[in-house]
Protein backbone atom coordinates (compact mmCIF):
# COMPACT_ATOMS: atom_id res chain seq x y z
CA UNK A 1 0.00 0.00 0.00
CA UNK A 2 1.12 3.21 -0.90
CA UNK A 3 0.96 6.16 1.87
CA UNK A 4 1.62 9.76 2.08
CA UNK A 5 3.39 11.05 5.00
CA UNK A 6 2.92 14.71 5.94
CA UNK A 7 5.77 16.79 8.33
CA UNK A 8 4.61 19.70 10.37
CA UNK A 9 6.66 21.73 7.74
CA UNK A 10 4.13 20.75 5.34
CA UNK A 11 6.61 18.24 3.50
CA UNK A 12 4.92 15.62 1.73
CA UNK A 13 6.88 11.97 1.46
CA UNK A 14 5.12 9.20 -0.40
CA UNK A 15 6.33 6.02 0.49
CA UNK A 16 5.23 1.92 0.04
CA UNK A 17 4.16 -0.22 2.76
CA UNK A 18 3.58 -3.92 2.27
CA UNK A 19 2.51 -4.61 5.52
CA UNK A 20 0.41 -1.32 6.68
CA UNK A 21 -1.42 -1.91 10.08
CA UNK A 22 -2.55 2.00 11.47
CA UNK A 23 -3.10 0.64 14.68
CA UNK A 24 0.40 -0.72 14.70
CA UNK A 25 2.01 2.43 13.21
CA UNK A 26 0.26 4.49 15.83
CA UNK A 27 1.40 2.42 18.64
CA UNK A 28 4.75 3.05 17.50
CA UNK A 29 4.27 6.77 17.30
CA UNK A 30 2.78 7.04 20.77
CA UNK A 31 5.75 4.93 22.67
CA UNK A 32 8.11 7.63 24.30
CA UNK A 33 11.09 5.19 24.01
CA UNK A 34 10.91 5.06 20.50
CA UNK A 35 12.64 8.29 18.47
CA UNK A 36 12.69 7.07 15.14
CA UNK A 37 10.24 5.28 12.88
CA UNK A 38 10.63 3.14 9.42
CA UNK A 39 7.57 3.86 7.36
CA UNK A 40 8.01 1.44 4.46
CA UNK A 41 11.64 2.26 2.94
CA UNK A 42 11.88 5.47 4.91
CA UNK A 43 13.25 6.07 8.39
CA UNK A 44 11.60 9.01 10.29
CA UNK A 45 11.45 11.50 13.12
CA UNK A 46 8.29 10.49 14.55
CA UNK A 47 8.26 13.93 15.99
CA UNK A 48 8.30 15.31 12.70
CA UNK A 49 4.96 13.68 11.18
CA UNK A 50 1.88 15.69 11.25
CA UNK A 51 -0.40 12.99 9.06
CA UNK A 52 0.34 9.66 7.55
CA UNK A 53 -2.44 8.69 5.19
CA UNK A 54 -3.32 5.73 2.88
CA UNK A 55 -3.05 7.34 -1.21
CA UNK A 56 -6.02 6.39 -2.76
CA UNK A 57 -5.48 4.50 -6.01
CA UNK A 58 -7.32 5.51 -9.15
């Protein structure tokens, strides 16, 4: 699955996801031990992501 990542300085970052679970991802987000996230091929700040989204295919 394909999702779009927004930053809080409005930087968009599309990346793929084979496995996409939101309740998993937010669970990651939320746990104050963890600074860094991998979304798909991409390695984060989590304290840099505003919205992560699913794209909708056409």
């Amino acid at each position: 699955m394909t999702v779009q990542i927004i930053l809080h300085d409005n930087t968009t970052i599309t990346a793929e996801m084979t496995d996409y679970n939101a309740t998993e991802l937010a669970a990651k987000l939320n746990d104050p031990k963890i600074l860094m996230v991998a979304i798909g091929n991409i390695v984060i700040n989590k304290q840099s992501v505003k919205l992560i989204a699913p794209v909708q295919q056409q």
